[in-house]
Protein backbone atom coordinates (compact mmCIF):
# COMPACT_ATOMS: atom_id res chain seq x y z
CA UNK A 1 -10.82 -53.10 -39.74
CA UNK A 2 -8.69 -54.16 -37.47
CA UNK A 3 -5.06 -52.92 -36.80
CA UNK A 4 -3.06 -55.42 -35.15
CA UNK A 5 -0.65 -52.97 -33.42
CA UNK A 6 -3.91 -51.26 -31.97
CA UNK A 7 -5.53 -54.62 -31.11
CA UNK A 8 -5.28 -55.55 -27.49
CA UNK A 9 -5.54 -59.05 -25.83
CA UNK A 10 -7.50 -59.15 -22.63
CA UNK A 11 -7.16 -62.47 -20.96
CA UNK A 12 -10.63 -63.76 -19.84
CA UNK A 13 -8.89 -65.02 -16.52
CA UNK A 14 -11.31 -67.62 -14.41
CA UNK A 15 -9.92 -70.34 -12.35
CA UNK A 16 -9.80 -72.52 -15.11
CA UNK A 17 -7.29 -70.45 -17.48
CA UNK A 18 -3.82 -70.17 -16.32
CA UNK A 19 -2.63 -68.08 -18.97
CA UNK A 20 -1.07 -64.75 -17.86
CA UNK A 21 -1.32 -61.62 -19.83
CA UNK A 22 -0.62 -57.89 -19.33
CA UNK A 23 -4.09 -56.63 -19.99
CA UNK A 24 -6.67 -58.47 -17.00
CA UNK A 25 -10.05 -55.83 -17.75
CA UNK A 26 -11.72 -53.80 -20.35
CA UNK A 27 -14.29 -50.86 -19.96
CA UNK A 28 -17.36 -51.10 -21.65
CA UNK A 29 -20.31 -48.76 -21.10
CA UNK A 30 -20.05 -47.95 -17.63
CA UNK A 31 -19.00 -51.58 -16.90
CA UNK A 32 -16.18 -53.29 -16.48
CA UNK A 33 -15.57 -56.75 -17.46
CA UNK A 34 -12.44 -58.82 -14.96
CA UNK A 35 -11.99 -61.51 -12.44
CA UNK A 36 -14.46 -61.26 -10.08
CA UNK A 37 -15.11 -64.38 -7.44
CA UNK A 38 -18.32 -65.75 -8.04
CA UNK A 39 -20.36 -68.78 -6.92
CA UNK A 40 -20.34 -71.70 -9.40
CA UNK A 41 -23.60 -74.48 -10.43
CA UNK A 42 -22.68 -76.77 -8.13
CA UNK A 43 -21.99 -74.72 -4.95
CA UNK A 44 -17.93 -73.83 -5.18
CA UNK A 45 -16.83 -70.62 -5.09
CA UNK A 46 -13.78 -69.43 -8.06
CA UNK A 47 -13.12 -67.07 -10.47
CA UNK A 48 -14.81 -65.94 -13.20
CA UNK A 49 -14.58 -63.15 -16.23
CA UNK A 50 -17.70 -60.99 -15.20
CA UNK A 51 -18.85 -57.12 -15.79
CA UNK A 52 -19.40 -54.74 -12.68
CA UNK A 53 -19.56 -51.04 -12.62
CA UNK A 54 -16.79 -49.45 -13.93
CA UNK A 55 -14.51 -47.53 -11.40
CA UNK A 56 -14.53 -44.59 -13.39
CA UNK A 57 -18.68 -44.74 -13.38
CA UNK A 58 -18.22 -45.43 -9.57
CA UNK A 59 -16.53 -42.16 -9.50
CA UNK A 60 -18.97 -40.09 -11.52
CA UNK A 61 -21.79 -41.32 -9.17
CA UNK A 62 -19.92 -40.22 -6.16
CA UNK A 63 -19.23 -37.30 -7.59
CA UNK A 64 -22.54 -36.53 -8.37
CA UNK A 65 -24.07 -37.60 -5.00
CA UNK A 66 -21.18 -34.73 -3.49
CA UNK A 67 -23.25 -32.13 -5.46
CA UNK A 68 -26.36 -32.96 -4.20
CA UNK A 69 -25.16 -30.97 -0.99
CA UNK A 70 -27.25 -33.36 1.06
CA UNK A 71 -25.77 -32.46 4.45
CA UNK A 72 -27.22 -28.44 3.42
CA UNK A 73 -29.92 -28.91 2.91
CA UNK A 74 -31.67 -29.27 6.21
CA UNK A 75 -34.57 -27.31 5.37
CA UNK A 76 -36.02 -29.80 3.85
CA UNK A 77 -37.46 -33.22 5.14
CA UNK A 78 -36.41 -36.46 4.63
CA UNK A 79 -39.36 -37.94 2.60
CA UNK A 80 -38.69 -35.15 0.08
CA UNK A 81 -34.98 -35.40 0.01
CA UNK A 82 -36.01 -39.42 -1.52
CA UNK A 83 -38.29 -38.06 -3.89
CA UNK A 84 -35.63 -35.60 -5.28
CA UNK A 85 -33.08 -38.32 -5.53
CA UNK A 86 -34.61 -41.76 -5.98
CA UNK A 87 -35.18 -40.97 -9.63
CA UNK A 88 -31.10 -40.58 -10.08
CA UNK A 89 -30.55 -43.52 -7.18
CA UNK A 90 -33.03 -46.17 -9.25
CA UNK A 91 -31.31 -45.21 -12.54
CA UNK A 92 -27.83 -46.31 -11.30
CA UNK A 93 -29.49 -49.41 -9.62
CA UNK A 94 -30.84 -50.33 -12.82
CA UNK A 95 -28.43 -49.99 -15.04
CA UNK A 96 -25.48 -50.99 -13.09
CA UNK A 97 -27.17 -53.71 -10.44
CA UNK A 98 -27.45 -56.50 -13.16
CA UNK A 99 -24.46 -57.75 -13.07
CA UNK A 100 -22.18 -57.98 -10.35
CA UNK A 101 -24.48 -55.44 -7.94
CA UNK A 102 -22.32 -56.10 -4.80
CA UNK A 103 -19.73 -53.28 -6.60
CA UNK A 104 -22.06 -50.63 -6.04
CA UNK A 105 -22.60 -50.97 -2.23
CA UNK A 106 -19.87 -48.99 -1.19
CA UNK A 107 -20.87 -46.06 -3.33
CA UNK A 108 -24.50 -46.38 -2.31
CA UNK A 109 -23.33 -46.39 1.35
CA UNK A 110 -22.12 -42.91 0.25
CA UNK A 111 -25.48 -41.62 0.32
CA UNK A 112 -25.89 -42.73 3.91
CA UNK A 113 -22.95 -41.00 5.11
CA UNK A 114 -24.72 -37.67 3.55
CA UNK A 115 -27.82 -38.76 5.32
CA UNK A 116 -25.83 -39.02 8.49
CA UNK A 117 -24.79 -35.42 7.85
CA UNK A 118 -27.94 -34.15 7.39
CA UNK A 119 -29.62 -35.75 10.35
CA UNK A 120 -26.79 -33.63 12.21
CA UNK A 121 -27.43 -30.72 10.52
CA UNK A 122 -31.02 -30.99 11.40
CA UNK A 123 -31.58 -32.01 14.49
CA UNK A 124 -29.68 -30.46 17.19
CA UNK A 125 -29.68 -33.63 19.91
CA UNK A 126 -27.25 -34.93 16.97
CA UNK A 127 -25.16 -32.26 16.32
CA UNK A 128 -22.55 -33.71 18.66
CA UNK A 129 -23.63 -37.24 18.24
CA UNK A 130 -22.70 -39.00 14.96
CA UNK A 131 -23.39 -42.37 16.53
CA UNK A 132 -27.13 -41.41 18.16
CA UNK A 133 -27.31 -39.97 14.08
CA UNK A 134 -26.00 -43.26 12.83
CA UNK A 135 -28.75 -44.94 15.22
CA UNK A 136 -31.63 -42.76 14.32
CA UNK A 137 -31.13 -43.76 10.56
CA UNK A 138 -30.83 -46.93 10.64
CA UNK A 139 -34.49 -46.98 12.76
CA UNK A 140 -35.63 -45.02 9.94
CA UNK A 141 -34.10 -47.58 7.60
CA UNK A 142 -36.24 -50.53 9.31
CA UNK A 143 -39.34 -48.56 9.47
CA UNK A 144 -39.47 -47.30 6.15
CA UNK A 145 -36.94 -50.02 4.21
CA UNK A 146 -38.95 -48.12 0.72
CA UNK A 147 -38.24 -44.49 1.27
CA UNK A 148 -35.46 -44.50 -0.20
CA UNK A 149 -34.34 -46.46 -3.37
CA UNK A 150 -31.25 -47.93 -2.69
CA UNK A 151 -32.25 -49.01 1.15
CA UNK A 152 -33.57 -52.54 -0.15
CA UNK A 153 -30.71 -53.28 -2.12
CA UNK A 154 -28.16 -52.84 0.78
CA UNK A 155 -30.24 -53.87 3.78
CA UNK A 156 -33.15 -55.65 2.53
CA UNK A 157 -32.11 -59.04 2.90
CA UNK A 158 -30.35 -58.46 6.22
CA UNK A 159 -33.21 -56.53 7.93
CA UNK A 160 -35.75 -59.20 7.04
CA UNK A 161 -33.18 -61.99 8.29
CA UNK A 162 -33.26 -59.56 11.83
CA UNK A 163 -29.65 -58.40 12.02
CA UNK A 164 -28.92 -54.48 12.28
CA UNK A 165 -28.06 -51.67 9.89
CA UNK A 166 -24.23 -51.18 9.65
C-alpha cells in the first residue's frame, strides 16, 4: 500500500511537458531514469524521460576498475590483462549499454587512463612520455579494436569512419 506522505512525484520532463516539479530522476537498478536529449522519429533533437547508468553505479565501476591496480601490474602483458578484465568490462556493457550507452564512455575511458599507466610502467621509452604512451595505445587500439571489450564501443564507429583515438 501506498502512503501518500511517502509517495513521491517524479515529473517525466520531455520537451513536451512544461510542468515543473521538485523531484526530476529516480534510481532504479543501477539506472537512472531523467531528461536526457535524445533524437526524435522524424530527425529533431529534444528531450526525453530516458534511463542511463546510475551515477552511483558509475561510481562503483570506477571504483572497482581503481582496484584492479592496472598501472602495477606490469609484469604481465597486455593480451592477458583483457582476458582478466573483459569478463567484468562486458558485464557492465551489457547491462548498462542498452539504454542511453553514451553515459558510460567517460567511465570506460577510465580504463584507458590505467592502460596509459601501465604502458609507462612497462616500457621504459614511456616512462617520461605520457603522450608517445597515449600514441602507442591508441595504435594498439586500431590494430586490435577486439582485445579489449569496451574498445568497440568507444572507438568502433570512429576508427572505421578513419578519424583517430582521443
Amino acid at each position: 500500500m501506498l502512503h501518500p506522505e511517502k509517495t513521491k512525484i517524479v515529473d517525466c520532463k520531455d520537451s513536451n511537458r512544461k510542468r515543473q516539479h521538485p523531484i526530476l530522476h529516480f534510481d532504479f537498478p543501477g539506472h537512472q531514469f531523467r531528461p536526457r536529449s535524445a533524437k526524435w522519429r522524424d530527425d529533431r533533437y529534444g528531450t526525453s524521460f530516458l534511463p542511463g547508468a546510475s551515477p552511483k553505479a558509475l561510481v562503483a565501476i570506477r571504483q572497482a576498475i581503481r582496484r584492479w591496480s592496472l598501472q602495477i601490474r606490469s609484469d604481465t602483458a597486455l593480451d592477458d590483462l583483457a582476458r582478466m578484465f573483459n569478463p567484468y568490462i562486458r558485464g557492465w556493457i551489457n547491462y548498462y549499454s542498452h539504454f542511453y550507452k553514451s553515459a558510460l564512455y567517460p567511465t570506460l575511458r577510465r580504463i584507458d587512463v590505467f592502460l596509459i599507466r601501465w604502458a609507462r610502467r612497462k616500457f621504459k621509452r614511456f616512462r617520461q612520455r605520457p603522450k608517445a604512451a597515449r600514441e602507442w595505445l591508441a595504435r594498439v587500439v586500431r590494430s586490435t579494436l577486439d582485445l579489449f571489450a569496451h574498445w568497440f564501443l568507444l572507438y568502433g564507429q570512429r576508427l572505421n569512419a578513419g578519424s583517430r583515438m582521443s
